[in-house]
N, C-alpha and C. Protein backbone atom coordinates (compact mmCIF):
# COMPACT_ATOMS: atom_id res chain seq x y z
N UNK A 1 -31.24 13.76 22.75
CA UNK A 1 -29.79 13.76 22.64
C UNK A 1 -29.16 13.56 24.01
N UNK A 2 -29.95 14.34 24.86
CA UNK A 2 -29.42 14.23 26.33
C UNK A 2 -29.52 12.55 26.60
N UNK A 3 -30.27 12.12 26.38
CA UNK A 3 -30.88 10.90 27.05
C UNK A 3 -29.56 9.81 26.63
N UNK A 4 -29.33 9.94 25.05
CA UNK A 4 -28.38 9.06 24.59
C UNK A 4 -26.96 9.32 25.48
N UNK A 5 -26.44 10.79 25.73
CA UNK A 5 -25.55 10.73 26.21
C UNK A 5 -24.79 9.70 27.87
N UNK A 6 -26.32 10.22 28.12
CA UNK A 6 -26.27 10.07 29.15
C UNK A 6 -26.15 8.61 29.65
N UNK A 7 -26.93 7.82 28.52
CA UNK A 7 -26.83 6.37 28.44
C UNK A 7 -25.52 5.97 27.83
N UNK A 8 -25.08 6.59 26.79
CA UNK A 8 -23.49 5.79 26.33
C UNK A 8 -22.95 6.39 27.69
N UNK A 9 -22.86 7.03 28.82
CA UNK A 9 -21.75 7.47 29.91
C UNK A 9 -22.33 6.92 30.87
N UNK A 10 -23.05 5.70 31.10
CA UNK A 10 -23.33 4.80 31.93
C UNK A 10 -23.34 3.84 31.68
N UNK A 11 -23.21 3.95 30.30
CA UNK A 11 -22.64 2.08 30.21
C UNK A 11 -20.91 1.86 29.79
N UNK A 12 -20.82 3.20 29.74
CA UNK A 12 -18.88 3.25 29.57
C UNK A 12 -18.37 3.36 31.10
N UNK A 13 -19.27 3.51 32.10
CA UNK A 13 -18.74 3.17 32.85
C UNK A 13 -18.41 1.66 33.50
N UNK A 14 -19.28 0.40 32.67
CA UNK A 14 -18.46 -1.07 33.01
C UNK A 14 -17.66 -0.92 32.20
N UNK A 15 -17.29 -0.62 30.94
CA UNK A 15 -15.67 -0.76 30.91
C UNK A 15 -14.38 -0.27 31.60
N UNK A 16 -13.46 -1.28 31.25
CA UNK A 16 -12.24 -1.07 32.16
C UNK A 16 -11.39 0.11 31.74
N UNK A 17 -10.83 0.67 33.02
CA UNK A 17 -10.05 1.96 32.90
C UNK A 17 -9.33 2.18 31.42
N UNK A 18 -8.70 1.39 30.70
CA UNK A 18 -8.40 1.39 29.72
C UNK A 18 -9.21 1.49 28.58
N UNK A 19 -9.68 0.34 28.49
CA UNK A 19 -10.88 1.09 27.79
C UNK A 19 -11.29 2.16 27.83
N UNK A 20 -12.31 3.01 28.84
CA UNK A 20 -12.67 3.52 28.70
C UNK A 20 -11.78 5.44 28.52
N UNK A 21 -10.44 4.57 28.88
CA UNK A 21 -9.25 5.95 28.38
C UNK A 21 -8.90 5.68 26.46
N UNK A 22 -9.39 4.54 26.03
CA UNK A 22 -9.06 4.48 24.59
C UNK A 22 -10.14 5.23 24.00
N UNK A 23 -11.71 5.04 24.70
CA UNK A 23 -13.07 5.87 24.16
C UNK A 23 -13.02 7.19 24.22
N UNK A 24 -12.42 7.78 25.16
CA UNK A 24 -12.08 9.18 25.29
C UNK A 24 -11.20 9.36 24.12
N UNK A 25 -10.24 9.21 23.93
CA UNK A 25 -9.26 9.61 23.45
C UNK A 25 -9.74 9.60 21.32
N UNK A 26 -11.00 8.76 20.98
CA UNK A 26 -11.19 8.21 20.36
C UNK A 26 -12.26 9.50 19.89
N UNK A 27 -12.82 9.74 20.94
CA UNK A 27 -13.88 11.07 20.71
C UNK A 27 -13.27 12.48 20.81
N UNK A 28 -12.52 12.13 21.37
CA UNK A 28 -11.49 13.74 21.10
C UNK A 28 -10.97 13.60 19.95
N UNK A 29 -10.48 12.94 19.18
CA UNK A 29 -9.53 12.71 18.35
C UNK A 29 -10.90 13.13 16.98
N UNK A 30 -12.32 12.57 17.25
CA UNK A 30 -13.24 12.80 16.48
C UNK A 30 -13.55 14.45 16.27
N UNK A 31 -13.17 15.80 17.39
CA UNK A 31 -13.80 16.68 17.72
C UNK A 31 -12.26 17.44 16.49
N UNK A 32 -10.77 16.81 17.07
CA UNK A 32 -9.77 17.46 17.11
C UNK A 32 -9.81 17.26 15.13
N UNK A 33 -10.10 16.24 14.78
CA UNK A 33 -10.27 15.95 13.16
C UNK A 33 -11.49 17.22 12.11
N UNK A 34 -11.97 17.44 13.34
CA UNK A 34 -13.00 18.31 12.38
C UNK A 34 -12.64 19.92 12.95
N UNK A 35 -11.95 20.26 14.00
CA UNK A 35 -11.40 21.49 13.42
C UNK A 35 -9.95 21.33 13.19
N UNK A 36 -9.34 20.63 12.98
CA UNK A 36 -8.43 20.32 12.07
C UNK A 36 -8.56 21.00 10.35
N UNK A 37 -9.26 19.87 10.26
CA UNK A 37 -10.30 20.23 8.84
C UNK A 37 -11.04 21.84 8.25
N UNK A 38 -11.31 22.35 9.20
CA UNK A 38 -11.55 23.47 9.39
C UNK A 38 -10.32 24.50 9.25
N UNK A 39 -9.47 24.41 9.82
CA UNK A 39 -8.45 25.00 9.98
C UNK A 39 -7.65 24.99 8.63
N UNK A 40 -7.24 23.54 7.87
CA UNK A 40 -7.09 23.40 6.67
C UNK A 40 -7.62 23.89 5.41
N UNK A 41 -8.71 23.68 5.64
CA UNK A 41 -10.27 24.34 4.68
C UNK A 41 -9.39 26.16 4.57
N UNK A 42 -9.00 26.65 6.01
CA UNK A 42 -8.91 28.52 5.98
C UNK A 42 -7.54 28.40 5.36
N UNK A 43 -6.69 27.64 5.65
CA UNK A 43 -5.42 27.80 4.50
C UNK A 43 -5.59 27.85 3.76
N UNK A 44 -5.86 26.42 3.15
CA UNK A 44 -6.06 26.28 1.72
C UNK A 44 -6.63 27.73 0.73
N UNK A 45 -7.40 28.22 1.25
CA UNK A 45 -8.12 29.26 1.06
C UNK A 45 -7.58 30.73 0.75
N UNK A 46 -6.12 30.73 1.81
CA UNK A 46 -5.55 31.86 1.93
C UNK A 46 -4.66 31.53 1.24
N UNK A 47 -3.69 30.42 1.18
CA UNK A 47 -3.39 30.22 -0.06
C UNK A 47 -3.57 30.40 -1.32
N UNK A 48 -4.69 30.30 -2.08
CA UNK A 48 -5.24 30.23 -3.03
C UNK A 48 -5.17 32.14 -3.28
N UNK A 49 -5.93 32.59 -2.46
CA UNK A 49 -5.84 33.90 -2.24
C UNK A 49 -4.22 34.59 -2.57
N UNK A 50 -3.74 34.26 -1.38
CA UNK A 50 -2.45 34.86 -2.04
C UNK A 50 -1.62 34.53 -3.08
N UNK A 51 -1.58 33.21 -3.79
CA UNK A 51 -0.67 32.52 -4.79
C UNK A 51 -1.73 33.64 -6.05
N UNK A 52 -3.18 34.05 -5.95
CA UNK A 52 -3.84 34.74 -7.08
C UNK A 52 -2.79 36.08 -6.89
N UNK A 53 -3.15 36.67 -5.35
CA UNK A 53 -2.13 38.35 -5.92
C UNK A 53 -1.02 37.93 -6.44
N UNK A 54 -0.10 37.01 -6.25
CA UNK A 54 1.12 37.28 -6.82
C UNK A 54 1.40 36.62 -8.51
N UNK A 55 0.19 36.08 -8.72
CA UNK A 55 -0.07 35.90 -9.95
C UNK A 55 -0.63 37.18 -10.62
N UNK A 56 -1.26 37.93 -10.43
CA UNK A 56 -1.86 39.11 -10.59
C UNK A 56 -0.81 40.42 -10.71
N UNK A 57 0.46 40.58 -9.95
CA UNK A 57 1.08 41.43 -9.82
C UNK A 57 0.74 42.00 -8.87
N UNK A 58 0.11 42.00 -7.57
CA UNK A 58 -0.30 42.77 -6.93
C UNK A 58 0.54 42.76 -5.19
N UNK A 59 0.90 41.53 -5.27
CA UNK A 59 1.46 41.21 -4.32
C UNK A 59 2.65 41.87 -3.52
N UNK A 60 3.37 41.88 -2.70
CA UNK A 60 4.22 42.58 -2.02
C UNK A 60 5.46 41.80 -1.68
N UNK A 61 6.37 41.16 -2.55
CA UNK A 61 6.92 40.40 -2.59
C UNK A 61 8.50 40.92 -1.82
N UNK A 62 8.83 40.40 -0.88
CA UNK A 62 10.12 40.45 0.24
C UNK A 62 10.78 39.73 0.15
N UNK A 63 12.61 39.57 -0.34
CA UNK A 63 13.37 38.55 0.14
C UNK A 63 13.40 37.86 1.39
N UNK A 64 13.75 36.76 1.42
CA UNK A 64 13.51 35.50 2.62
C UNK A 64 15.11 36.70 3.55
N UNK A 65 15.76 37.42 3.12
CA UNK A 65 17.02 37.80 4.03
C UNK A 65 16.25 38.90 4.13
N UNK A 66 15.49 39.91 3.42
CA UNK A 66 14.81 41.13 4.30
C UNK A 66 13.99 40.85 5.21
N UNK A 67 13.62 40.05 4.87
CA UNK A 67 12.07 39.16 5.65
C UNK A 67 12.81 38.96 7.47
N UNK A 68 13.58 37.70 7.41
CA UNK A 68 14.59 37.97 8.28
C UNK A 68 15.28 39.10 9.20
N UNK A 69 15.79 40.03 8.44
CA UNK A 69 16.23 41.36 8.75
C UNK A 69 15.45 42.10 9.63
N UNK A 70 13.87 42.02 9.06
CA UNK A 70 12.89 42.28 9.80
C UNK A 70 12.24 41.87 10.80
N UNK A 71 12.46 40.50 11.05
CA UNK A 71 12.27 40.15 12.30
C UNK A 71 13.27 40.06 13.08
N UNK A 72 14.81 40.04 12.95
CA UNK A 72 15.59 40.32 13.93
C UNK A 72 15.74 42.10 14.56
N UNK A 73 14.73 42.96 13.87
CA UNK A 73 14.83 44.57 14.26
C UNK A 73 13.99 44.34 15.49
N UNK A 74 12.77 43.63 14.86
CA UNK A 74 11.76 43.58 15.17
C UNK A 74 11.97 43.02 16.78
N UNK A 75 12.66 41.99 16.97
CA UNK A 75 12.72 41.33 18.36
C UNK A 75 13.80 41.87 18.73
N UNK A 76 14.89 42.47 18.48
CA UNK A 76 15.84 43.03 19.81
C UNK A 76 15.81 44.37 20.02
């Protein structure tokens, strides 16, 4: 694995500055997509989770103006 790296980052170095700022950006964008995905995956999840309690009755349900109320105590 080392070996490959090490070879795609010596031959990205003949490409031109641009280039080789589009390849970066191209492999981050590969790293940033999969915990993206990840991150989505734990919503979705908690979602599901909570849309069940309040289907269930179990839930703890707050007006959007108490809800509010509570965070303006809360911060001043």
């Amino acid at each position: 694995m080392f070996d490959l790296v090490s070879e795609l980052s010596q031959k990205s170095q003949a490409l031109r500055p641009a280039q080789r700022a589009y390849l970066a950006e191209l492999l981050l964008d590969s790293i940033h997509i999969s915990a993206d995905q990840t991150i989505e995956d734990a919503w979705a999840e908690e979602l599901k989770r909570r849309v069940d309690k309040v289907d269930r009755g179990v839930a703890k349900l707050v007006s959007a103006e108490d809800a509010f109320a509570e965070v303006r105590r809360a911060i001043l």
